[in-house]
C-alpha atoms as a PDB file:
ATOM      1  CA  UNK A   1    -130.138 -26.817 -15.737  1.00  0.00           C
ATOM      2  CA  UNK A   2    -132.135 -29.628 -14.193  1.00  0.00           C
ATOM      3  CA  UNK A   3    -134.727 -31.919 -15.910  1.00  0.00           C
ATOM      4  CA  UNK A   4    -137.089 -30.221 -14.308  1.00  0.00           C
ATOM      5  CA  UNK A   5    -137.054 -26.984 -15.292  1.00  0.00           C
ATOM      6  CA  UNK A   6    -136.996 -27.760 -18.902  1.00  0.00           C
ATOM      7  CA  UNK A   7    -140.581 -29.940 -18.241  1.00  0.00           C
ATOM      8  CA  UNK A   8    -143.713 -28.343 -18.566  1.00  0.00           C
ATOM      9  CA  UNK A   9    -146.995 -29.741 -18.440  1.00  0.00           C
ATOM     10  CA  UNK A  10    -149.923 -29.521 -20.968  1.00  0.00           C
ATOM     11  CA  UNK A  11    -153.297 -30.056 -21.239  1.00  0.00           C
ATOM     12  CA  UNK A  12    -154.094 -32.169 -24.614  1.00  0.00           C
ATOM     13  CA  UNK A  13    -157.119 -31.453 -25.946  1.00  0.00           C
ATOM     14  CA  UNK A  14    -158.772 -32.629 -29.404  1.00  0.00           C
ATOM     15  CA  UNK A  15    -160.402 -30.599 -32.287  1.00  0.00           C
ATOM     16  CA  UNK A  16    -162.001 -33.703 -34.445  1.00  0.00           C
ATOM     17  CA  UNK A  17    -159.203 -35.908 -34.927  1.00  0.00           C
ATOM     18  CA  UNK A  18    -156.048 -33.574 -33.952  1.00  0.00           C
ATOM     19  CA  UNK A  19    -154.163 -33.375 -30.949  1.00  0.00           C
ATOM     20  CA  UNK A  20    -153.548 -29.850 -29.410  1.00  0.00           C
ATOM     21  CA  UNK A  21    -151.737 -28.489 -26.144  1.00  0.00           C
ATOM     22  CA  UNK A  22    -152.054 -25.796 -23.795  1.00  0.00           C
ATOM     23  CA  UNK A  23    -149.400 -24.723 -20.727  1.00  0.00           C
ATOM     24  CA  UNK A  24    -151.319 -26.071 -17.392  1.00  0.00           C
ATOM     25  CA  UNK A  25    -150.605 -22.878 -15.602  1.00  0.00           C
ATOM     26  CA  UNK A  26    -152.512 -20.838 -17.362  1.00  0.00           C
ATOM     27  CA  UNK A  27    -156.055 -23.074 -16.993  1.00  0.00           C
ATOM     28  CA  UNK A  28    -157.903 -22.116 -13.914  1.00  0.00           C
ATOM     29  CA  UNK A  29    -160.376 -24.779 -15.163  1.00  0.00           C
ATOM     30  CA  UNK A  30    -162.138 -27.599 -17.450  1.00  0.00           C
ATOM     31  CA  UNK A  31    -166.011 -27.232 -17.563  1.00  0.00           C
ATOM     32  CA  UNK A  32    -169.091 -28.559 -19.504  1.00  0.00           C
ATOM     33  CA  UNK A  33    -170.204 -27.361 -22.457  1.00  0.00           C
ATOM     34  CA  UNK A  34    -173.552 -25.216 -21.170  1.00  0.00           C
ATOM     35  CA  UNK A  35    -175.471 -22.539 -22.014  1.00  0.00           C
ATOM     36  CA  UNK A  36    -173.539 -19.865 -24.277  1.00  0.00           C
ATOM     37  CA  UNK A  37    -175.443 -16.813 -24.845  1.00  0.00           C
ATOM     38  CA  UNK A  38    -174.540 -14.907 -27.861  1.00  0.00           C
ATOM     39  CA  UNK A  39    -173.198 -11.022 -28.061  1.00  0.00           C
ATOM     40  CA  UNK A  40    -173.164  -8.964 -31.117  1.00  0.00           C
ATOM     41  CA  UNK A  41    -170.486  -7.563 -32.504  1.00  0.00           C
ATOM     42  CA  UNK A  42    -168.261  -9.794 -31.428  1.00  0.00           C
ATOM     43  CA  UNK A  43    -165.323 -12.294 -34.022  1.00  0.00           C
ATOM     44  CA  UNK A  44    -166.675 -14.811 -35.915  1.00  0.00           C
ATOM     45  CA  UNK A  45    -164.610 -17.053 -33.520  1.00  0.00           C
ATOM     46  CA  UNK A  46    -166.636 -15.727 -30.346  1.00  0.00           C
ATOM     47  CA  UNK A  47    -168.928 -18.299 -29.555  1.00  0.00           C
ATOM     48  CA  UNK A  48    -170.645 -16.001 -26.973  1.00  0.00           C
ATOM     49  CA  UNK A  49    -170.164 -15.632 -23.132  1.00  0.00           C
ATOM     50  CA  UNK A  50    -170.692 -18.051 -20.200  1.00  0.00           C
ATOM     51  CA  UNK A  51    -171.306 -17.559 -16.338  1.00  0.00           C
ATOM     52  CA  UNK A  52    -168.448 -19.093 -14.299  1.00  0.00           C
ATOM     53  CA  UNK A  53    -169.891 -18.651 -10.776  1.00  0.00           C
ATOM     54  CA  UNK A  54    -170.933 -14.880 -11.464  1.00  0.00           C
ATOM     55  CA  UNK A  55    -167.864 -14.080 -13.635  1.00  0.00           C
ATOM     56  CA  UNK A  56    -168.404 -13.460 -17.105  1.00  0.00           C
ATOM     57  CA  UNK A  57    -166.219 -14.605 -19.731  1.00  0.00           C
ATOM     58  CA  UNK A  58    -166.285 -14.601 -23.682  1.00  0.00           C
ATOM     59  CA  UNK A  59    -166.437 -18.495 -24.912  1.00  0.00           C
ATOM     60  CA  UNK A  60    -163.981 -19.048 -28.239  1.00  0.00           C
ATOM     61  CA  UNK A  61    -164.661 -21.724 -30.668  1.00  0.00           C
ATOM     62  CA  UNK A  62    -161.377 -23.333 -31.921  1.00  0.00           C
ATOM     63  CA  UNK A  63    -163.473 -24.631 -34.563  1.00  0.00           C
ATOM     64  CA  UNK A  64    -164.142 -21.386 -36.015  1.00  0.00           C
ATOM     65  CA  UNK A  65    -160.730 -20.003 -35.049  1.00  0.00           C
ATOM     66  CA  UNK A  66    -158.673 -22.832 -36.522  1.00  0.00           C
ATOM     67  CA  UNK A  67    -161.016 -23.163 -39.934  1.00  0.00           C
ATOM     68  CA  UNK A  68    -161.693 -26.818 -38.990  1.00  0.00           C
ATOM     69  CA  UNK A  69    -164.831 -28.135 -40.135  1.00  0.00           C
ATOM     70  CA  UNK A  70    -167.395 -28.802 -36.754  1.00  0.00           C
ATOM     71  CA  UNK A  71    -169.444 -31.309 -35.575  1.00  0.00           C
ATOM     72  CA  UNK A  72    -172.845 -30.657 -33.230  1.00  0.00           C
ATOM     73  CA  UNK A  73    -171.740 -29.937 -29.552  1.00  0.00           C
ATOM     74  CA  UNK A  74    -171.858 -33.121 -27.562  1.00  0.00           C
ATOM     75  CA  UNK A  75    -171.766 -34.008 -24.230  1.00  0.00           C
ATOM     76  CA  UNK A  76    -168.138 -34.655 -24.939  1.00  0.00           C
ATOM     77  CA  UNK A  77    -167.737 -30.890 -25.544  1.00  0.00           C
ATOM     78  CA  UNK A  78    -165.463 -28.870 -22.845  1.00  0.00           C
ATOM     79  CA  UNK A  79    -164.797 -25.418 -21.831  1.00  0.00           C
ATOM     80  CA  UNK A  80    -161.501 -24.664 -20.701  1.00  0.00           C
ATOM     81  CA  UNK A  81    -161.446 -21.819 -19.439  1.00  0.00           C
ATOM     82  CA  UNK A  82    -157.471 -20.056 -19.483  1.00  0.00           C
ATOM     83  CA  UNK A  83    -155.951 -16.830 -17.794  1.00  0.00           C
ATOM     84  CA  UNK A  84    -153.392 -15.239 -20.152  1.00  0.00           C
ATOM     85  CA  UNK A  85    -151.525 -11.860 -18.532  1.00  0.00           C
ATOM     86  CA  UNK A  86    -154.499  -9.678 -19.423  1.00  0.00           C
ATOM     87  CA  UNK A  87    -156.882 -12.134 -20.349  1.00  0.00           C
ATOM     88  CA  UNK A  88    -159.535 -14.761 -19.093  1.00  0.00           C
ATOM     89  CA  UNK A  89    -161.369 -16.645 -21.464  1.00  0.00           C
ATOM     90  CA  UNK A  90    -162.906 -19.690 -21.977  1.00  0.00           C
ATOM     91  CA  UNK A  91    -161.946 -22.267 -25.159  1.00  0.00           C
ATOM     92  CA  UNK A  92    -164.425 -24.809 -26.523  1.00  0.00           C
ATOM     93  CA  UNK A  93    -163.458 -28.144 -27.482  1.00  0.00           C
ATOM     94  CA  UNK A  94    -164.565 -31.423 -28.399  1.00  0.00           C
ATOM     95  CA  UNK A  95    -163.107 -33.379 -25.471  1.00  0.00           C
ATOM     96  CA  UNK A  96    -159.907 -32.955 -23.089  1.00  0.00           C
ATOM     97  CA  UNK A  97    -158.085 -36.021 -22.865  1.00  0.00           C
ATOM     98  CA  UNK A  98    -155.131 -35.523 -20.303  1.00  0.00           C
ATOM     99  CA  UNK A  99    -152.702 -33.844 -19.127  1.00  0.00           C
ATOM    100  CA  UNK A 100    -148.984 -34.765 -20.092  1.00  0.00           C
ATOM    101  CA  UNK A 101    -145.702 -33.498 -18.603  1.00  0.00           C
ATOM    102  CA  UNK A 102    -143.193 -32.966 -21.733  1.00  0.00           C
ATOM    103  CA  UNK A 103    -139.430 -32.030 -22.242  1.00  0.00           C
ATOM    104  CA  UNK A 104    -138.245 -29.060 -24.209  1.00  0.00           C
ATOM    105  CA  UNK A 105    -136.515 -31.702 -26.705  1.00  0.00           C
ATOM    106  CA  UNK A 106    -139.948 -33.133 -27.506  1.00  0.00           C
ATOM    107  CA  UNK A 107    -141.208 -29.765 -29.006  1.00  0.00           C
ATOM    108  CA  UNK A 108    -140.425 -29.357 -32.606  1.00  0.00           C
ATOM    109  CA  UNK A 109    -140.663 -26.109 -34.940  1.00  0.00           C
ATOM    110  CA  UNK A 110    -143.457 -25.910 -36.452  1.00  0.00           C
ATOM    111  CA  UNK A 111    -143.180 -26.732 -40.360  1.00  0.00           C
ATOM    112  CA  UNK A 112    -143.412 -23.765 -42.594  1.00  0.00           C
ATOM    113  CA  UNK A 113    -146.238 -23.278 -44.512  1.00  0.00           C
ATOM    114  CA  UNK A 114    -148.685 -25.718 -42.351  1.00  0.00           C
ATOM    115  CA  UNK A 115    -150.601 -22.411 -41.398  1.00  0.00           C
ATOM    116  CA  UNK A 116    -150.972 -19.274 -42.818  1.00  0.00           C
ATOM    117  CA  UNK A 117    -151.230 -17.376 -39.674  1.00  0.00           C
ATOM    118  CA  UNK A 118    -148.768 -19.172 -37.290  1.00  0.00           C
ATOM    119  CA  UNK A 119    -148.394 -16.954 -34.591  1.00  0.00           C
ATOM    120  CA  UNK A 120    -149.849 -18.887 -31.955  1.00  0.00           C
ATOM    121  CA  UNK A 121    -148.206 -21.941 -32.771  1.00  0.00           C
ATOM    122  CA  UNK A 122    -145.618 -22.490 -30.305  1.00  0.00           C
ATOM    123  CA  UNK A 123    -144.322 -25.789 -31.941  1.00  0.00           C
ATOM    124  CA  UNK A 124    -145.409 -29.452 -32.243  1.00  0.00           C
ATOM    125  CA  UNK A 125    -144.715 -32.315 -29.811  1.00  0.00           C
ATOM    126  CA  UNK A 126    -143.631 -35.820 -31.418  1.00  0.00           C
ATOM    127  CA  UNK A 127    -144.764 -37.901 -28.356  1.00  0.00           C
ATOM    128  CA  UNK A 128    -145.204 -41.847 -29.226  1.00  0.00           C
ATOM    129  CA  UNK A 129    -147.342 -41.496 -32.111  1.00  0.00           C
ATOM    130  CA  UNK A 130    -149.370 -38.867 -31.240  1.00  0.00           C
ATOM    131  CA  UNK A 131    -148.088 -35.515 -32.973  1.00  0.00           C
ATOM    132  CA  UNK A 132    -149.570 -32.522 -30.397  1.00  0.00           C
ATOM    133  CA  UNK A 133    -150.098 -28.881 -32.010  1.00  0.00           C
ATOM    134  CA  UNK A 134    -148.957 -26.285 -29.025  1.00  0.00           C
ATOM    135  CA  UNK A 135    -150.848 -23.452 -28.435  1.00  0.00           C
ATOM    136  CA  UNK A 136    -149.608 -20.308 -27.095  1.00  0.00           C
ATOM    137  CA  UNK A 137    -152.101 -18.743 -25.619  1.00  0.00           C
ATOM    138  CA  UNK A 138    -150.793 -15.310 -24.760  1.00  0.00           C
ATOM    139  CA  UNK A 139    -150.868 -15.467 -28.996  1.00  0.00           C
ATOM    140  CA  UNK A 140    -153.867 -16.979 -29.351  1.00  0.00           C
ATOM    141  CA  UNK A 141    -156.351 -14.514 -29.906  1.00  0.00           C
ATOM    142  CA  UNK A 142    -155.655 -10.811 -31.538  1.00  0.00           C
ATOM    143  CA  UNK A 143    -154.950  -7.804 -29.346  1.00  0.00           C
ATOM    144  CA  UNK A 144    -157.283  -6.014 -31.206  1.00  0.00           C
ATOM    145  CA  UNK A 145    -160.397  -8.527 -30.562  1.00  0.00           C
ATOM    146  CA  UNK A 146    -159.023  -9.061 -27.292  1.00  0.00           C
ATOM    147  CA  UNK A 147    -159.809  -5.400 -26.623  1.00  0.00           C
ATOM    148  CA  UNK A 148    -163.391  -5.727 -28.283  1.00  0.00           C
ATOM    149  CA  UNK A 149    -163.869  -8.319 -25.903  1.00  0.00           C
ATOM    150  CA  UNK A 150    -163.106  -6.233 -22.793  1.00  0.00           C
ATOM    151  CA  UNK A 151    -165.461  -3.289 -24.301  1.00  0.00           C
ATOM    152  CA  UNK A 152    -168.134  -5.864 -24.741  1.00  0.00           C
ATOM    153  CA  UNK A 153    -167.838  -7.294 -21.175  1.00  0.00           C
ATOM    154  CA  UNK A 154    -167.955  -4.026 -19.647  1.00  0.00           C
ATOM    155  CA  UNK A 155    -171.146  -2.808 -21.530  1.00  0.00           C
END
């Protein structure tokens, strides 16, 4: 197997003062921070939806999602908005820093006990001295919200 094919390239984002990565492939793309209107109902974690060029997509606050304590939206803040197999959705954080091509060797299990739900945590990166959480998105979010989501888009 070549070098290549074990690569794969992330987007490293930041939530406060931790390092987090998502598979390039699956963001379409990296917006501002703008107006989020708010739908009922919805997970705690739902920030609201946003208008991407007519399309409407539900906005999810890491913050909320990951229990980390959050600061007032800047004009740091991002949207990066992610296609999953069934899914399009957009992810707030505070500030998208780069994006990094990694080896498979790089990515370490994750730890037990550092979360209590783990299931999107794909592993962590040990890269220099910056330790990277990896997302998996396709695990991210619940099926079960994920299908509250679609019934609240549609209606």
């Amino acid at each position: 197997m070549s070098a290549e094919m074990t690569d794969l390239q992330i987007a490293v984002f930041s939530i406060i003062d931790q390092y987090f990565g998502i598979d390039i492939s699956l963001v379409s793309e990296i917006i501002r921070l703008e107006k989020i209107t708010s739908t009922p109902n919805a997970p705690a974690y739902v920030e609201g939806i946003i208008n991407i060029r007519g399309e409407i997509v539900p906005a999810v606050n890491l913050h909320v999602l990951f229990n980390i304590q959050a600061n007032e939206w800047t004009e740091n803040n991002r949207v990066i908005v992610v296609e999953t197999k069934e899914n399009k959705f957009g992810i707030i954080v505070d500030g998208v820093s780069e994006v990094r091509k990694i080896s498979a060797d790089m990515i370490k299990p994750v730890p037990p006990g550092i979360s209590v739900d783990q299931h999107y945590l794909k592993g962590i990166i040990l890269d220099d001295q910056d330790l990277i959480v990896l997302v998996d998105l396709q695990q991210l979010l619940p099926n079960k919200d994920m299908q509250q989501l679609k019934q609240l888009m549609e209606n």
